[in-house]
C-alpha atoms as a PDB file:
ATOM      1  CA  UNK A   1      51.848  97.268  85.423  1.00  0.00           C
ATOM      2  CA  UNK A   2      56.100  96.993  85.692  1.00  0.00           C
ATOM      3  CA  UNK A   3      56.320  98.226  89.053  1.00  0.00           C
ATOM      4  CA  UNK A   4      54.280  95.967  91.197  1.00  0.00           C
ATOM      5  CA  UNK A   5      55.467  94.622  94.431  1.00  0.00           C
ATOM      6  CA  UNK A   6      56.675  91.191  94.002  1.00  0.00           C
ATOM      7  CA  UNK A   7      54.397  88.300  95.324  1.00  0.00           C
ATOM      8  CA  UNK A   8      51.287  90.774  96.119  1.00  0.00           C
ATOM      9  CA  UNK A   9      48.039  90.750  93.802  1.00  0.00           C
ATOM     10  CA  UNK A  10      47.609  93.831  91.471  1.00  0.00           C
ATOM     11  CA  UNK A  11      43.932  94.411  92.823  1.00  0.00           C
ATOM     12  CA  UNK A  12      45.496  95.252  96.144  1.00  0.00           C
ATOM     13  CA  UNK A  13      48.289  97.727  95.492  1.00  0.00           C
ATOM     14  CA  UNK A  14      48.604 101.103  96.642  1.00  0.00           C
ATOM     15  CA  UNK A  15      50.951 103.482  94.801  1.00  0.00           C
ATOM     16  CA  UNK A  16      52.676 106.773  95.579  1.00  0.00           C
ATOM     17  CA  UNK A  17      52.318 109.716  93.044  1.00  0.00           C
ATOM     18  CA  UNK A  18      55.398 111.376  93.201  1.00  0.00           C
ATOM     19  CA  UNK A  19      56.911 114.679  91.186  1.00  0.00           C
ATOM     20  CA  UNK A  20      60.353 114.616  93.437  1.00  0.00           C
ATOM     21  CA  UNK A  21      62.230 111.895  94.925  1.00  0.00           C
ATOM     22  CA  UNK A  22      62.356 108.864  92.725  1.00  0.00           C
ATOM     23  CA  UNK A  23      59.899 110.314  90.721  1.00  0.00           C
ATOM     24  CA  UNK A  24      56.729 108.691  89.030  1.00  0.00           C
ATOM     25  CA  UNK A  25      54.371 106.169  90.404  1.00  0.00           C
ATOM     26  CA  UNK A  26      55.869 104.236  93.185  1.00  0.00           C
ATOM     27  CA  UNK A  27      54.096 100.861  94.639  1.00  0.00           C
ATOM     28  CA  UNK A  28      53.796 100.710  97.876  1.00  0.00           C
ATOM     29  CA  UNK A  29      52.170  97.065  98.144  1.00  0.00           C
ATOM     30  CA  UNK A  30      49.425  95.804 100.020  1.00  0.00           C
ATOM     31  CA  UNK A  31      48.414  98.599 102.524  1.00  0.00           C
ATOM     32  CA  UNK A  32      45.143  97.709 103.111  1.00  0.00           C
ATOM     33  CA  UNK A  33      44.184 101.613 103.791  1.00  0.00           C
ATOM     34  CA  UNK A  34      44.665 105.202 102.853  1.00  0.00           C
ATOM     35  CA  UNK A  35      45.949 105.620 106.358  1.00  0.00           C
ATOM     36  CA  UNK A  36      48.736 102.935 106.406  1.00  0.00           C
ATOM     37  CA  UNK A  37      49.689 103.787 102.778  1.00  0.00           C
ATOM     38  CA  UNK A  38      50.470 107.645 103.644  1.00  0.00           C
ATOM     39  CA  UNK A  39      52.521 105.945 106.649  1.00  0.00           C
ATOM     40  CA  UNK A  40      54.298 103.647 104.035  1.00  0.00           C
ATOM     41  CA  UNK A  41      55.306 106.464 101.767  1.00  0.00           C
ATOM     42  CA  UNK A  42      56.168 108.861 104.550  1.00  0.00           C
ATOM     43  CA  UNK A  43      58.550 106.113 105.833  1.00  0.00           C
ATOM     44  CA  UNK A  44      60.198 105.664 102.355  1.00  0.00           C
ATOM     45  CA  UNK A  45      61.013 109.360 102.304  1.00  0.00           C
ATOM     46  CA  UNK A  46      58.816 109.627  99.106  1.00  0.00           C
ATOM     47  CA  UNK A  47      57.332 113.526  98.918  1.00  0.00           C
ATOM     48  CA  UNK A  48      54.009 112.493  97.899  1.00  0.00           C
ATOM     49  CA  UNK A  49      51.528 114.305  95.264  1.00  0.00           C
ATOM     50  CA  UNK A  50      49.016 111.955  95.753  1.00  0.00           C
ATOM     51  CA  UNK A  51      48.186 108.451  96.937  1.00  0.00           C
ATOM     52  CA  UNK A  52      46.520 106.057  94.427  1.00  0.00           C
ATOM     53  CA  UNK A  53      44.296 103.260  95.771  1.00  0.00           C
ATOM     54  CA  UNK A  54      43.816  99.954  93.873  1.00  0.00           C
ATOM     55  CA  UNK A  55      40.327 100.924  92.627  1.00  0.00           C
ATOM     56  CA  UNK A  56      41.613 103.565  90.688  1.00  0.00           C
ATOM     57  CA  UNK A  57      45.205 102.383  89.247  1.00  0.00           C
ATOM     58  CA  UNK A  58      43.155  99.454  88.639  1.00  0.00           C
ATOM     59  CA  UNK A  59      40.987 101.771  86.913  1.00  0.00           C
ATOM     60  CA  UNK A  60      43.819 104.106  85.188  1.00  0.00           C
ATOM     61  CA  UNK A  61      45.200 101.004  83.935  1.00  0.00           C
ATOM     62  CA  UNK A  62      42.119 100.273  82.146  1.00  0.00           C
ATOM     63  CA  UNK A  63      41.234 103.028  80.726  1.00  0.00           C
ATOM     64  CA  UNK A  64      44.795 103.775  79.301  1.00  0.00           C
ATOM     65  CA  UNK A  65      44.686 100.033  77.732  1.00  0.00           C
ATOM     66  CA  UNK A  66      41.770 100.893  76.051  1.00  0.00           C
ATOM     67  CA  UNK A  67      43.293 103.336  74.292  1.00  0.00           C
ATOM     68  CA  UNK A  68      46.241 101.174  72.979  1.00  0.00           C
ATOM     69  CA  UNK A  69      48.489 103.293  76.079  1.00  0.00           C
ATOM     70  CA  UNK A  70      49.206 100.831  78.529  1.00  0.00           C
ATOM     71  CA  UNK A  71      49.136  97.063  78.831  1.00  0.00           C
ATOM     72  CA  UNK A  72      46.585  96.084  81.473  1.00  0.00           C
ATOM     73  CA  UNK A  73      47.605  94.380  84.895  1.00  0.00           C
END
C-alpha cells in the first residue's frame, strides 16, 4: 500500500475509512488498539466510517492482489 506511515511495518497499521474529510483510507500508524486508533483519528479531525485494523487491510490487500486489483504490501 501508497499510504503507509513512514518507518512503521505494514502488519501493524491501522487506517481510517473515511467518506468526508480527506476522503479515502487514511493510515493512522502503529496504534496498537481499536481504542487508541479511534483516539488517533478523532484527533486528526477525520469523520470516520470505519476503522480498519491490520488483520484486515492486511487481508483486503490480499485479496484485491489476487485479483490483479492491488499490489500487495
Amino acid at each position: 500500500m501508497d499510504n503507509l506511515m513512514p518507518g512503521e511495518s505494514p502488519a501493524r497499521q491501522w487506517f481510517c475509512l473515511s467518506m468526508e474529510g480527506h476522503g479515502g483510507l487514511i493510515p493512522l500508524g502503529d496504534c496498537g488498539d481499536f481504542e487508541a486508533a479511534d483516539e488517533i483519528a478523532t484527533d486528526l479531525g477525520e469523520p470516520m466510517t470505519w476503522l480498519v485494523s491490520p488483520e484486515n487491510a492486511q487481508q483486503w490487500a490480499n485479496v484485491l492482489a489476487s485479483r490483479g486489483i492491488y499490489g500487495r504490501i
